[in-house]
C-alpha atoms as a PDB file:
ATOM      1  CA  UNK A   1      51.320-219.572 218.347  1.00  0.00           C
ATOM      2  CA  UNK A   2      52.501-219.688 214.852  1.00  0.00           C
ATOM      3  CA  UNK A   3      56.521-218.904 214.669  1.00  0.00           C
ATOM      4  CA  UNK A   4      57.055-216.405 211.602  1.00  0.00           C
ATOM      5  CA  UNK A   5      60.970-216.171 210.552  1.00  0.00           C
ATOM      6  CA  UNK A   6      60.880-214.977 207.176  1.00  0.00           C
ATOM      7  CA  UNK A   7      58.568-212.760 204.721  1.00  0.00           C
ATOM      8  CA  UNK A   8      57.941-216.544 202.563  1.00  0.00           C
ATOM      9  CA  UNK A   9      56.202-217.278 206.437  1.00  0.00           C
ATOM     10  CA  UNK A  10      54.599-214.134 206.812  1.00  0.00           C
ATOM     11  CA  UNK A  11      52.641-214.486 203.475  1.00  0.00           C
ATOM     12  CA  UNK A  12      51.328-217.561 204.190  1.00  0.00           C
ATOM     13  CA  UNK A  13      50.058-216.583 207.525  1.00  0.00           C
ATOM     14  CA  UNK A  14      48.771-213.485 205.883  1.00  0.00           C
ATOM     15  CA  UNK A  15      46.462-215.582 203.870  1.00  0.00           C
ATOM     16  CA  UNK A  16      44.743-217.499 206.964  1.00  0.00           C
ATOM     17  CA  UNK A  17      44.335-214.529 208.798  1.00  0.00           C
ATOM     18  CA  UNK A  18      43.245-211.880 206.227  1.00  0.00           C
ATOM     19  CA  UNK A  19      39.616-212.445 207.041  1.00  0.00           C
ATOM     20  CA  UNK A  20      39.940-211.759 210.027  1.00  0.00           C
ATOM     21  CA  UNK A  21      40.903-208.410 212.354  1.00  0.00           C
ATOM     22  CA  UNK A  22      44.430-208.200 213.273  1.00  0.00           C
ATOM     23  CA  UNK A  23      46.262-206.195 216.226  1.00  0.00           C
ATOM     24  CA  UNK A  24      49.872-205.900 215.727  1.00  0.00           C
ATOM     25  CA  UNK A  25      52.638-204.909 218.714  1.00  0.00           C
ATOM     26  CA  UNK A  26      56.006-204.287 217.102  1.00  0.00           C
ATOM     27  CA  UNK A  27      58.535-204.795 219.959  1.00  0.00           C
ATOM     28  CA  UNK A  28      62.312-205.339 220.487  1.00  0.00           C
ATOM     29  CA  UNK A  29      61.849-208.410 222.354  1.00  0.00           C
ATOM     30  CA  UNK A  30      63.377-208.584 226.048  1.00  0.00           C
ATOM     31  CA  UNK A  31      59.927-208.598 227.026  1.00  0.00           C
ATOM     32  CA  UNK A  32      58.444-207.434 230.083  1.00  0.00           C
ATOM     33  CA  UNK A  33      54.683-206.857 231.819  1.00  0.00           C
ATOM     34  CA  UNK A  34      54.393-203.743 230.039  1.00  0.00           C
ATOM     35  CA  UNK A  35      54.902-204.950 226.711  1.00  0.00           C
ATOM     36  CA  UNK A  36      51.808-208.039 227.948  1.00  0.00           C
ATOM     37  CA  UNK A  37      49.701-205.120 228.620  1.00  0.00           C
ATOM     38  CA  UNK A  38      49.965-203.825 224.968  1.00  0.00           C
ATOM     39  CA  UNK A  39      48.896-207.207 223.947  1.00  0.00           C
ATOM     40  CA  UNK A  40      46.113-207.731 226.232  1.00  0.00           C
ATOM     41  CA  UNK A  41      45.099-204.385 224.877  1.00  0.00           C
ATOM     42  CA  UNK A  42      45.503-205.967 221.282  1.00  0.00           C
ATOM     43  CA  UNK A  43      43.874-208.984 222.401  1.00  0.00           C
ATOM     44  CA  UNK A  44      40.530-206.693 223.764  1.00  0.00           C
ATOM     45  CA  UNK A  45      40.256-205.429 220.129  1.00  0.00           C
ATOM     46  CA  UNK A  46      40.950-207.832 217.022  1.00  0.00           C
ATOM     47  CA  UNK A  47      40.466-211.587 216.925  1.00  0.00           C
ATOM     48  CA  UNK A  48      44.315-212.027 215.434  1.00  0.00           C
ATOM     49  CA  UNK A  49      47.684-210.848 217.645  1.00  0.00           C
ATOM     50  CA  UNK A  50      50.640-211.017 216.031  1.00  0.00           C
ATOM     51  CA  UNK A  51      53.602-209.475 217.764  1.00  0.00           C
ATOM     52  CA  UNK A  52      57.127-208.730 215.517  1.00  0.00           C
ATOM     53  CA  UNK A  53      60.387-208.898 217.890  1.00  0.00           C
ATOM     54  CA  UNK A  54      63.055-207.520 216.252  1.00  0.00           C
ATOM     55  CA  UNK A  55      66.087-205.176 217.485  1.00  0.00           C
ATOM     56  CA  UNK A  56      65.788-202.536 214.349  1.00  0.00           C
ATOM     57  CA  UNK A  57      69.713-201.190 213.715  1.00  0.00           C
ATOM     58  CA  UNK A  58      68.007-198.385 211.801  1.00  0.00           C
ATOM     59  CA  UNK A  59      67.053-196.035 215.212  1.00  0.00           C
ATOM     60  CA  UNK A  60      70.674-197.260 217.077  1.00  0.00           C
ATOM     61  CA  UNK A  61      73.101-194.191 216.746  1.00  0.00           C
ATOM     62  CA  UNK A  62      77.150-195.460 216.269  1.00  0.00           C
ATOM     63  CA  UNK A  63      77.806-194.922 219.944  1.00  0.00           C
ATOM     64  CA  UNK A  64      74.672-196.404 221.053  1.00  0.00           C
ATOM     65  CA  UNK A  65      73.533-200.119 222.739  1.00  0.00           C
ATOM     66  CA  UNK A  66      72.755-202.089 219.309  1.00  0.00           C
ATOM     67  CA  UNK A  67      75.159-204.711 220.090  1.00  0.00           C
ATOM     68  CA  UNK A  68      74.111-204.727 223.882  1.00  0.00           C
ATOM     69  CA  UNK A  69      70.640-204.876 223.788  1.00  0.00           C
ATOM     70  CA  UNK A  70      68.876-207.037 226.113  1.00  0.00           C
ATOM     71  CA  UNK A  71      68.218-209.940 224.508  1.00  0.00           C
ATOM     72  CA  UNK A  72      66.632-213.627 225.446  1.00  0.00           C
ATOM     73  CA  UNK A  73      64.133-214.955 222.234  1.00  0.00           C
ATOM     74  CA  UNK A  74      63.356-217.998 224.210  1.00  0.00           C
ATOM     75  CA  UNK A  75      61.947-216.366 227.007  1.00  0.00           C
ATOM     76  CA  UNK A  76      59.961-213.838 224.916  1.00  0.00           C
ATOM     77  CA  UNK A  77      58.282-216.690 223.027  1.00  0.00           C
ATOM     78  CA  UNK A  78      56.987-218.408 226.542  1.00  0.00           C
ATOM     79  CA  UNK A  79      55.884-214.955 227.741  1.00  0.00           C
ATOM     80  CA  UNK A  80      53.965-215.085 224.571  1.00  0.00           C
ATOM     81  CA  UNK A  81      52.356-218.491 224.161  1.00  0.00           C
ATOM     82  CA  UNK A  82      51.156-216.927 228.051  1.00  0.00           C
ATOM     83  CA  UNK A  83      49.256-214.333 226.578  1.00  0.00           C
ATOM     84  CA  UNK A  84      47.583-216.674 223.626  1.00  0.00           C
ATOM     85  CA  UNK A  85      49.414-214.623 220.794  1.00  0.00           C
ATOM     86  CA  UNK A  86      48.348-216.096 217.085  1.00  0.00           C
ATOM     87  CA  UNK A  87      51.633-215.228 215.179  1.00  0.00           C
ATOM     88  CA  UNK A  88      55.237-214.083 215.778  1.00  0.00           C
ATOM     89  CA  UNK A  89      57.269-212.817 213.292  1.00  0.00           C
ATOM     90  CA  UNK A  90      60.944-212.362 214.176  1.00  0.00           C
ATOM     91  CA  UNK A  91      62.695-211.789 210.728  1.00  0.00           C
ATOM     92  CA  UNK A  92      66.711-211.328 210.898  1.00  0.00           C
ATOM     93  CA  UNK A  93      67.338-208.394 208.692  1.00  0.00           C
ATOM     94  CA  UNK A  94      70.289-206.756 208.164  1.00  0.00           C
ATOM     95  CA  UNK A  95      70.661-202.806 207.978  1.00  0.00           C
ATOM     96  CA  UNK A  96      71.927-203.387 204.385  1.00  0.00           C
ATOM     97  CA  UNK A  97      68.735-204.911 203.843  1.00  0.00           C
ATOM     98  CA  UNK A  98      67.015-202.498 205.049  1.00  0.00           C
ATOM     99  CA  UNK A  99      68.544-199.360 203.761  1.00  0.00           C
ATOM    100  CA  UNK A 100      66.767-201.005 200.241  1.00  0.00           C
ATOM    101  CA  UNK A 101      63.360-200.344 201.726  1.00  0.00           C
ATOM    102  CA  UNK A 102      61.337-197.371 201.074  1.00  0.00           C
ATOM    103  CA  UNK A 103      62.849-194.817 203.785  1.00  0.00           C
ATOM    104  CA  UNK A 104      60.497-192.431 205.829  1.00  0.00           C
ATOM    105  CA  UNK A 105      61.738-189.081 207.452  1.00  0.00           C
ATOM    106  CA  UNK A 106      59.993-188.426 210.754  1.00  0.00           C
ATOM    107  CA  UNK A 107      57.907-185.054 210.933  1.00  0.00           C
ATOM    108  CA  UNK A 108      60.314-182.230 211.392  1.00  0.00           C
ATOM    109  CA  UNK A 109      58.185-180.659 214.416  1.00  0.00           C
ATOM    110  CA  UNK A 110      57.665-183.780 216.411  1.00  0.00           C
ATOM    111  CA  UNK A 111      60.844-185.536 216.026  1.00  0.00           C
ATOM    112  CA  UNK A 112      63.346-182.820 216.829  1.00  0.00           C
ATOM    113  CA  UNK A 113      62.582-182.204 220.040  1.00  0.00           C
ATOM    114  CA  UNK A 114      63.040-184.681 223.247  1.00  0.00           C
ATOM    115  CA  UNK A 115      64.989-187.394 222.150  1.00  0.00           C
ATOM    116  CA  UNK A 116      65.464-186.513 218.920  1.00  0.00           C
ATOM    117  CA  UNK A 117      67.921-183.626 220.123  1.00  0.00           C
ATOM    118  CA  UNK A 118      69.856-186.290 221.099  1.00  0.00           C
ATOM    119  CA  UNK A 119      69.386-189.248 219.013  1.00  0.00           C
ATOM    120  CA  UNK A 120      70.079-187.730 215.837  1.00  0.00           C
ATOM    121  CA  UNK A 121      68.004-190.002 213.079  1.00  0.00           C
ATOM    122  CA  UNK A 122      66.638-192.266 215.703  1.00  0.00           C
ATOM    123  CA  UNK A 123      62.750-191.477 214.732  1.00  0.00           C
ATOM    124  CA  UNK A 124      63.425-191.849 210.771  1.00  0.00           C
ATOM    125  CA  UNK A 125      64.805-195.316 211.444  1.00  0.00           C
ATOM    126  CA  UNK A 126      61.886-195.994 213.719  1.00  0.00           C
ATOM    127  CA  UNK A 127      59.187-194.934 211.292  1.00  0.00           C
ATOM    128  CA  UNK A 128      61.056-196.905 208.371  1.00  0.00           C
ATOM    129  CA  UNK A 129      60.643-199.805 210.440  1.00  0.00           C
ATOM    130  CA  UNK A 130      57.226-199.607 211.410  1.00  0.00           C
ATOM    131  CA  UNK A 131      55.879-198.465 208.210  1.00  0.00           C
ATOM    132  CA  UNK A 132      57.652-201.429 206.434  1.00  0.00           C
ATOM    133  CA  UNK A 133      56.441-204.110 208.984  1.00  0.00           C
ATOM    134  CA  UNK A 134      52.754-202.201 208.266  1.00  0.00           C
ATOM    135  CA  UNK A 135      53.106-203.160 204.594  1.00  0.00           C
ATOM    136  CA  UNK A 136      54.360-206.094 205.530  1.00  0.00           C
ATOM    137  CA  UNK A 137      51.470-207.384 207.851  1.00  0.00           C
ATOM    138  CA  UNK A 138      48.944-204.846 207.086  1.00  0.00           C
ATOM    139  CA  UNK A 139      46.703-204.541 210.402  1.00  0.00           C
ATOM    140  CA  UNK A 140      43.472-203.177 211.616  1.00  0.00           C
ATOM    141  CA  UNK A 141      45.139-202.109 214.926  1.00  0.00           C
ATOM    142  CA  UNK A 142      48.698-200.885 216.428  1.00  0.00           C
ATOM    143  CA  UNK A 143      49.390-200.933 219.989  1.00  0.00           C
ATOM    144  CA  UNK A 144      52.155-198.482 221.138  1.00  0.00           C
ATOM    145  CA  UNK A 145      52.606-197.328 224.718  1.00  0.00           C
ATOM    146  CA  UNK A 146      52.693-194.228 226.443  1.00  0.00           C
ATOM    147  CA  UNK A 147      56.128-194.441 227.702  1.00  0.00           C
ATOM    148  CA  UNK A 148      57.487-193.539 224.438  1.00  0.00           C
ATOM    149  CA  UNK A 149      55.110-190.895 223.995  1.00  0.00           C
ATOM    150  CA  UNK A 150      56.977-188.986 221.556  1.00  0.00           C
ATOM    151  CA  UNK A 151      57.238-191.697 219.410  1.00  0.00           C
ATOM    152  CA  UNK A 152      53.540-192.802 219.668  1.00  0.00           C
ATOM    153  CA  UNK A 153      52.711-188.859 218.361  1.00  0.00           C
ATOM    154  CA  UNK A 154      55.294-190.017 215.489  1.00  0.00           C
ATOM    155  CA  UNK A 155      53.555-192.784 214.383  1.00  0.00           C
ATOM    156  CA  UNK A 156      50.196-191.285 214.652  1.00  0.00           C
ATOM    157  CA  UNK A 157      51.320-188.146 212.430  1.00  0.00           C
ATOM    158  CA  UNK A 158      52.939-190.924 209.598  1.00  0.00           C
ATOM    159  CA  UNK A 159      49.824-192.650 209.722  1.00  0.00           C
ATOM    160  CA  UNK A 160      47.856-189.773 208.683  1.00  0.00           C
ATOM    161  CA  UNK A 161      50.448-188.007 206.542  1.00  0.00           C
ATOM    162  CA  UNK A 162      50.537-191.495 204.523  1.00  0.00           C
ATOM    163  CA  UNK A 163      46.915-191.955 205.103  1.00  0.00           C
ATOM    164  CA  UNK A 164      47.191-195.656 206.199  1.00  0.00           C
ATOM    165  CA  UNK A 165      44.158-197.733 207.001  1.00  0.00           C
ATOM    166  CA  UNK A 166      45.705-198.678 210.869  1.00  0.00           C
ATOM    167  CA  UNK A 167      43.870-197.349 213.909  1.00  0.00           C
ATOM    168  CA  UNK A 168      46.764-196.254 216.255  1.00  0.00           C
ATOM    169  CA  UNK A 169      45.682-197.194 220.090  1.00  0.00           C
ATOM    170  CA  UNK A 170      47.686-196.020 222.818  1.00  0.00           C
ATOM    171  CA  UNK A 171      48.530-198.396 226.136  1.00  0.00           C
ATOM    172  CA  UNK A 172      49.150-196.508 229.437  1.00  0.00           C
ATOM    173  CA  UNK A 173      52.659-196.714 231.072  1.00  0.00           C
ATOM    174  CA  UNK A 174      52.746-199.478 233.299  1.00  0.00           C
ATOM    175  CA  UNK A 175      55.392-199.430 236.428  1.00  0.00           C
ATOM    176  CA  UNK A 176      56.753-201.404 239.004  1.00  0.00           C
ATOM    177  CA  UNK A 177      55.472-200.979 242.517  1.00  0.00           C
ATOM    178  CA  UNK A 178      58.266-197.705 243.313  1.00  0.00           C
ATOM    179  CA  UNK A 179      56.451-196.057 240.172  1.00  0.00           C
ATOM    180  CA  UNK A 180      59.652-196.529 238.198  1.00  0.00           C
ATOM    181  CA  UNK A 181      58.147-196.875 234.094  1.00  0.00           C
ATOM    182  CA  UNK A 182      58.932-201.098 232.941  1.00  0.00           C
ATOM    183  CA  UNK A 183      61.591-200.813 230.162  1.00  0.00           C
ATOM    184  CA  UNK A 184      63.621-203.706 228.660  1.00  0.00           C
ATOM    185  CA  UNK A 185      66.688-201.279 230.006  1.00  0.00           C
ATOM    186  CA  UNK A 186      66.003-201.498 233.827  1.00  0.00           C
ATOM    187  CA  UNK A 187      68.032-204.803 233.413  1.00  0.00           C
ATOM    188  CA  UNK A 188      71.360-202.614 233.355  1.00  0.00           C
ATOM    189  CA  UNK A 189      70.101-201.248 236.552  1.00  0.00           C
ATOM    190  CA  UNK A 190      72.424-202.630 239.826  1.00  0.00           C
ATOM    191  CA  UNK A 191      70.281-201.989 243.163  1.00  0.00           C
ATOM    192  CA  UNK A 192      71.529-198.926 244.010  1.00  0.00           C
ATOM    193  CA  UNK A 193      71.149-197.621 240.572  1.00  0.00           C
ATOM    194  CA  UNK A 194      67.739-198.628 240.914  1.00  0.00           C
ATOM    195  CA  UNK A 195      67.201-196.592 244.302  1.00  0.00           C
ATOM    196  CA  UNK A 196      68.367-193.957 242.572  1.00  0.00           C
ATOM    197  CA  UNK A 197      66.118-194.190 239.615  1.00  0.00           C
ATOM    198  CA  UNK A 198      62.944-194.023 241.364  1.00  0.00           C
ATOM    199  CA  UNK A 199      63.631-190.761 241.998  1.00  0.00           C
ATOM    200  CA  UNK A 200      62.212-190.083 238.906  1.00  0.00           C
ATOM    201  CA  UNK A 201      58.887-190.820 239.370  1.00  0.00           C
ATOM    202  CA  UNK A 202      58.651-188.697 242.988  1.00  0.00           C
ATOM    203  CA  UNK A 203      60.223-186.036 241.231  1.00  0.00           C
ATOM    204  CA  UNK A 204      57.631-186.087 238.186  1.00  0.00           C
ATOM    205  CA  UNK A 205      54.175-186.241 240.449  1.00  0.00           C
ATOM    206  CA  UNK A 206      55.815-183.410 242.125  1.00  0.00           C
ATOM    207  CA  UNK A 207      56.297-181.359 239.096  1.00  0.00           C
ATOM    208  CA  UNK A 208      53.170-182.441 238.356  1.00  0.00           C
ATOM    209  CA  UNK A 209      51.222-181.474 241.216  1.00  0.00           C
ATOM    210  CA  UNK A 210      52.934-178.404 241.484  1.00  0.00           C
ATOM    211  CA  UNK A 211      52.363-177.413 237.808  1.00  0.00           C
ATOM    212  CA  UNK A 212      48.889-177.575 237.914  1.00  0.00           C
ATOM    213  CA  UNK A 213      48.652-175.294 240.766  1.00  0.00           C
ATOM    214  CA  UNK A 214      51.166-172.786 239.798  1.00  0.00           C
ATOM    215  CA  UNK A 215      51.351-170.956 235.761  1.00  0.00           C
ATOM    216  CA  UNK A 216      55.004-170.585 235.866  1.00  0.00           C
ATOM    217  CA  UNK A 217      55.890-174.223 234.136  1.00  0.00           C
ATOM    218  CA  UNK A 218      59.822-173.177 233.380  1.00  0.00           C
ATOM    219  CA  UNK A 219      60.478-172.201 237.004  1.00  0.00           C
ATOM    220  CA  UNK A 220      59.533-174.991 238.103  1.00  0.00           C
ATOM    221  CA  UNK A 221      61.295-177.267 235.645  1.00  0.00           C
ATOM    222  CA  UNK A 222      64.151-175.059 236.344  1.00  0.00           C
ATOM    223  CA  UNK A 223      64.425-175.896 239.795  1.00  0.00           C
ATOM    224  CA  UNK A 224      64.118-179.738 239.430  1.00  0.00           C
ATOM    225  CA  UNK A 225      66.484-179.876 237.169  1.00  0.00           C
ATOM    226  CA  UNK A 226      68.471-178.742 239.528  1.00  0.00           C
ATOM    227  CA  UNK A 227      67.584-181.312 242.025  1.00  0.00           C
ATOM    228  CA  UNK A 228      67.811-184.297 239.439  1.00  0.00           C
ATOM    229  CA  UNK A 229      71.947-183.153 238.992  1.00  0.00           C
ATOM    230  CA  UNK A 230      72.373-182.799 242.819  1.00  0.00           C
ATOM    231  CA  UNK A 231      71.218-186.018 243.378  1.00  0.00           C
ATOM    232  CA  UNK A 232      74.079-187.372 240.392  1.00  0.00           C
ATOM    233  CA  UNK A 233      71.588-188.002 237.184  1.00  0.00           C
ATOM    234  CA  UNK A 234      72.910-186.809 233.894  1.00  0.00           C
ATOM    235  CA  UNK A 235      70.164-185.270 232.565  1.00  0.00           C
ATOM    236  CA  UNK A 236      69.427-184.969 228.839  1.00  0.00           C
ATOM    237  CA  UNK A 237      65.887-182.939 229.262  1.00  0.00           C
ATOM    238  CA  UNK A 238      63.604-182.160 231.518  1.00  0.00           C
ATOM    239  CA  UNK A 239      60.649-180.417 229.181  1.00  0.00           C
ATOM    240  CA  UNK A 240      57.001-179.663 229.041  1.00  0.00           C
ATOM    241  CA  UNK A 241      55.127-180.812 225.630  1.00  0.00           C
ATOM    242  CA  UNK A 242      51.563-181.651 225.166  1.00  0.00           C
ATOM    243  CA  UNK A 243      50.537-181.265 228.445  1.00  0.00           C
ATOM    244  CA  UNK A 244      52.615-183.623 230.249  1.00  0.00           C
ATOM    245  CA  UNK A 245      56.399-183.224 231.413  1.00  0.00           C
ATOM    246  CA  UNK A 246      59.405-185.465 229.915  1.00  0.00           C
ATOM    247  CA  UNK A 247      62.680-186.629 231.253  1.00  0.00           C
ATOM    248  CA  UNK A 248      65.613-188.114 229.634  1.00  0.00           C
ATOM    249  CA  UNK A 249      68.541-189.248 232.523  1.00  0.00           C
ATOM    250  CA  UNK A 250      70.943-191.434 232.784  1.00  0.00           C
ATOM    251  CA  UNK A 251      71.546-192.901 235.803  1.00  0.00           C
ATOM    252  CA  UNK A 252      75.241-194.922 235.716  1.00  0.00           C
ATOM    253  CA  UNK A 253      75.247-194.733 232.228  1.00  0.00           C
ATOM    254  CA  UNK A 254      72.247-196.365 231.747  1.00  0.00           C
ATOM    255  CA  UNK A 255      69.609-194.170 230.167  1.00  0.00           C
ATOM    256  CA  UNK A 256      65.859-194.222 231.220  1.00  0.00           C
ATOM    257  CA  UNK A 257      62.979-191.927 229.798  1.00  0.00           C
ATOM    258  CA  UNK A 258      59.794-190.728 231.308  1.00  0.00           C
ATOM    259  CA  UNK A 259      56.617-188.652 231.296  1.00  0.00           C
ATOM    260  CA  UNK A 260      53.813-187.747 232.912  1.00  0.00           C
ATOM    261  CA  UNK A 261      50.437-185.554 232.386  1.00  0.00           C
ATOM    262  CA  UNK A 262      50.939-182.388 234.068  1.00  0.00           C
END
């Protein structure tokens, strides 16, 4: 696995792999089996995997984890060499860097809703990113997952708007053995935090189960909401979009996010 740190690195490794097809996995590091399961789903379709970490301060809000991020580079890059990745590029740029790249607005109708209620910005700063490291690396393939679902509808919808030649191809969630979806936050999790948190995915095939054998979707949102603030989770949403229910909940102070086809 070739070690990319800078854009001087990039272009060199651009030119021995540009004959060939390339799957790229933008990630934030701290990596984890659900993140390997984008790249073996990268490695099923090109003959090139490169794989960017980098912690983008563009979609962190003031108040938000930037700074505390789960971070451990050395680990990542053995999980990698594991999984036969070709190239990683791990640039260090700073948002005043950034903020001189061409800067994308999220679509209104998508990004406005769920999380982006709460994380005002969050998807521009995303889809600045990812367009940039598209230019950048300029791939056959994208892997995103469904756990950020909202997101992944983002990115398809930029794709198209900007008509980019980059086949968007979507991973299933993957979750521990309580159900509980793998994210780089479950770290902040203490045990009884984590108890708590697999409530979540109970609470979900529930809602799902019941929601395809009843019509009346808000009631029965209504009521779990309910039962996700009895049981002490701050919850941001609980919604239904696209055929499949989302949470938001914070658990301790630690955030998680969800969904599920219902």
């Amino acid at each position: 696995m070739k070690i990319l740190y800078n854009l001087e690195e990039l272009e060199i490794a651009k030119n021995e792999y540009k004959q060939k097809s390339i799957a790229f996995v933008p990630t934030m590091g701290a990596l984890h089996a659900g993140h390997l399961s984008l790249i073996d789903r990268a490695n099923s379709v090109a003959e090139n995997v490169i794989v960017s970490i980098f912690v983008n301060p563009l979609q962190f809000g003031p108040n938000e984890d930037f700074s505390k991020y789960p971070r451990d580079i050395d680990r990542d890059i053995n999980l990698l060499k594991s999984k036969k990745v070709d190239y990683l590029f791990c640039p260090n740029f700073t948002k005043d860097e950034l903020l001189k790249i061409k800067q994308i607005s999220a679509e209104p109708e998508l990004a406005n809703i769920l999380c982006g209620k709460f994380r005002k910005g969050h998807f521009d700063g995303v889809v600045t990113i990812v367009n940039y490291f598209f230019e950048l690396i300029e791939p056959d393939y994208a892997i995103f997952g469904e756990k950020d679902y909202q997101q992944l509808k983002i990115i398809e919808a930029m794709v198209n708007n900007l008509s980019l030649n980059i086949k968007i191809l979507a991973a299933p969630i993957l979750r521990e053995a309580s159900g509980l979806a793998m994210s780089s936050r479950n770290v902040y999790l203490n045990q009884s935090s984590r108890l708590k948190a697999d409530e979540i995915y109970k609470n979900l095939s529930s809602i799902s189960e019941e929601i395809r054998s009843r019509e009346e979707i808000q009631g029965i949102i209504n009521s779990y909401k309910e039962k996700f603030i009895n049981s002490g989770f701050e919850l941001d949403y609980l919604e239904y979009h696209w055929s499949r229910i989302f949470i938001a909940a914070r658990i301790d102070g630690v955030r998680l996010i969800d969904n599920m086809p219902a």
